[in-house]
N, C-alpha and C. Protein backbone atom coordinates (compact mmCIF):
# COMPACT_ATOMS: atom_id res chain seq x y z
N UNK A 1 -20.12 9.00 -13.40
CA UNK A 1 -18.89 9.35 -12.70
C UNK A 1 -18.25 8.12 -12.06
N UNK A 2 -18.87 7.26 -11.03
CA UNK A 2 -18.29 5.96 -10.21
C UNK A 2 -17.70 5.18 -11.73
N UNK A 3 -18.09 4.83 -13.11
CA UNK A 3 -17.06 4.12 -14.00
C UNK A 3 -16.43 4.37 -13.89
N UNK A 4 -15.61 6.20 -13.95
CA UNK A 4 -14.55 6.31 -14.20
C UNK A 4 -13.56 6.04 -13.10
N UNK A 5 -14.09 6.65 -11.98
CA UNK A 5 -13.39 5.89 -10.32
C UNK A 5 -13.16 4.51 -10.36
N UNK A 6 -14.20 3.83 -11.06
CA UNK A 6 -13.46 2.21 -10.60
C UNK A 6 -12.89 1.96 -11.66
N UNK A 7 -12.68 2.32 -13.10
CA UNK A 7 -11.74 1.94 -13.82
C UNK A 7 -10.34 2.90 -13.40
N UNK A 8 -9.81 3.90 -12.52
CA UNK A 8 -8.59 4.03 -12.11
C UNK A 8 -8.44 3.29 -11.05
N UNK A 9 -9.78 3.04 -9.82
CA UNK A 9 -9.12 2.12 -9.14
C UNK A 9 -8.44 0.60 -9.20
N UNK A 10 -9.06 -0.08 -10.29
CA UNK A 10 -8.69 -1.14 -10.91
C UNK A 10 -7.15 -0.99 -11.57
N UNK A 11 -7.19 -0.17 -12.78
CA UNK A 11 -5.49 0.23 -13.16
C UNK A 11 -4.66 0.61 -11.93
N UNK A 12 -4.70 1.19 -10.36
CA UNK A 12 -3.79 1.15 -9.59
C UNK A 12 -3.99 0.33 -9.07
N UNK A 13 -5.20 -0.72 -9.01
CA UNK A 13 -4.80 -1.75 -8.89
C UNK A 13 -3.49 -3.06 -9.20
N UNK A 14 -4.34 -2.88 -10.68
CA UNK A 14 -3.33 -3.45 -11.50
C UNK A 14 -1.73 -3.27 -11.49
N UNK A 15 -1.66 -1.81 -10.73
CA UNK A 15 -0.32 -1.37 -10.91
C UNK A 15 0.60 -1.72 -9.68
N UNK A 16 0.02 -2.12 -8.62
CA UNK A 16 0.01 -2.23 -7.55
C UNK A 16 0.26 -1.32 -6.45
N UNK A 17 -0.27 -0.14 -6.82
CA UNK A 17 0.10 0.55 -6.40
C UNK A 17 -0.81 1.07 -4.99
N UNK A 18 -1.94 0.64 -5.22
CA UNK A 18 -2.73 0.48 -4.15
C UNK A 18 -3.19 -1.61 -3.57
N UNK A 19 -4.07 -1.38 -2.53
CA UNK A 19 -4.33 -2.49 -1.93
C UNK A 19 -6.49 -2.30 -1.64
N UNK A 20 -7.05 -3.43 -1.83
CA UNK A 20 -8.35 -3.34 -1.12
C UNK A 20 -8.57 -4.57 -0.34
N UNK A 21 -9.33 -4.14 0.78
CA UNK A 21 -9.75 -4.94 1.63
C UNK A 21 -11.09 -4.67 2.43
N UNK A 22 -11.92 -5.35 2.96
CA UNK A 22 -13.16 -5.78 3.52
C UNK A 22 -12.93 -5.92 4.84
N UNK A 23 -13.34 -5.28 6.01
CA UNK A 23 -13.44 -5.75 7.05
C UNK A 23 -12.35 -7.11 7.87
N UNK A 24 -10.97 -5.90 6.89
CA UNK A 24 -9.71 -7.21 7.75
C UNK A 24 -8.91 -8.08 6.50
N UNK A 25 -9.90 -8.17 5.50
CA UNK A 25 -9.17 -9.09 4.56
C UNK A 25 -9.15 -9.02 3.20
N UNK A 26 -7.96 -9.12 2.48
CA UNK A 26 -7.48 -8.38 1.25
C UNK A 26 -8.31 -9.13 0.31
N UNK A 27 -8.37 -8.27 -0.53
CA UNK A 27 -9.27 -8.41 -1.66
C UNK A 27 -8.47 -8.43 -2.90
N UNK A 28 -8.47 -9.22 -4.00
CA UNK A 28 -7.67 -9.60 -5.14
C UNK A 28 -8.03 -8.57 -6.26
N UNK A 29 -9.58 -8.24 -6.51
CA UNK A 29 -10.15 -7.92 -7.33
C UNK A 29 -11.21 -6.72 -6.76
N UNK A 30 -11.71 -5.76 -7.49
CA UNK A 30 -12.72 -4.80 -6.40
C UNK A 30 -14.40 -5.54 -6.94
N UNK A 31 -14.84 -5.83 -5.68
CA UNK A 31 -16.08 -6.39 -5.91
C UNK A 31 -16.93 -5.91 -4.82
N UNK A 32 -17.99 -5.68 -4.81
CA UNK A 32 -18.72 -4.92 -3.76
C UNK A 32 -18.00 -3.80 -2.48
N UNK A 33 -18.75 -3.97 -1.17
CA UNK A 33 -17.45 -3.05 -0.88
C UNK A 33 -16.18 -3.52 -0.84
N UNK A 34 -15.64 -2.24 -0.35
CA UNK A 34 -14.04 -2.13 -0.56
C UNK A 34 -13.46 -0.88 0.16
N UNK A 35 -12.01 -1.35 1.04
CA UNK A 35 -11.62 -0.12 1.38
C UNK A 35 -10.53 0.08 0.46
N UNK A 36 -9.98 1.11 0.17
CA UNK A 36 -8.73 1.70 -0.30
C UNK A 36 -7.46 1.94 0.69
N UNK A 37 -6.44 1.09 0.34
CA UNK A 37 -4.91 1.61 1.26
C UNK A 37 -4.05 1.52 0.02
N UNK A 38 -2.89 2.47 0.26
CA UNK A 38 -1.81 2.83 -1.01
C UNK A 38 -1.25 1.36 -0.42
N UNK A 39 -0.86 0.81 -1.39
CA UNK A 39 0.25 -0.29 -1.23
C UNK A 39 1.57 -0.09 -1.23
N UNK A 40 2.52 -0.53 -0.13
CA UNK A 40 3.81 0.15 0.37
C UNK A 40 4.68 -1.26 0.98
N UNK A 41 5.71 -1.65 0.40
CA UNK A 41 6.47 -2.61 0.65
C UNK A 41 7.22 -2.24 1.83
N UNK A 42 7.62 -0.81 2.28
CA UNK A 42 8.05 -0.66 3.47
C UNK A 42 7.53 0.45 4.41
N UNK A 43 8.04 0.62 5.66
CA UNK A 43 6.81 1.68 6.08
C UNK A 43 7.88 2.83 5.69
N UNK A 44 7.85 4.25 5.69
CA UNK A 44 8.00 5.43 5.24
C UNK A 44 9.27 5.61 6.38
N UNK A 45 10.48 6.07 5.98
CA UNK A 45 11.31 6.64 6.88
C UNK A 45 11.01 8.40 7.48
């Protein structure tokens, strides 16, 4: 089951549609842990 989770998290990666980060600092690629935030160029009206 976790392949298939990290191969969509990687493609919204890729898409940019999300963001990961570690304890404060963004992460390029998903490699050990990782948090998940949607990626958003502005905040929400």
């Amino acid at each position: 089951m976790m392949p298939v989770v990290h191969d969509a998290i990687d493609a919204l990666l890729a898409e940019g549609r999300v963001r990961l980060t570690w304890k404060g600092k963004a992460l390029s690629t998903r490699s050990g842990s990782y948090r998940i935030s949607l990626a958003t160029s502005a905040p929400p009206e």
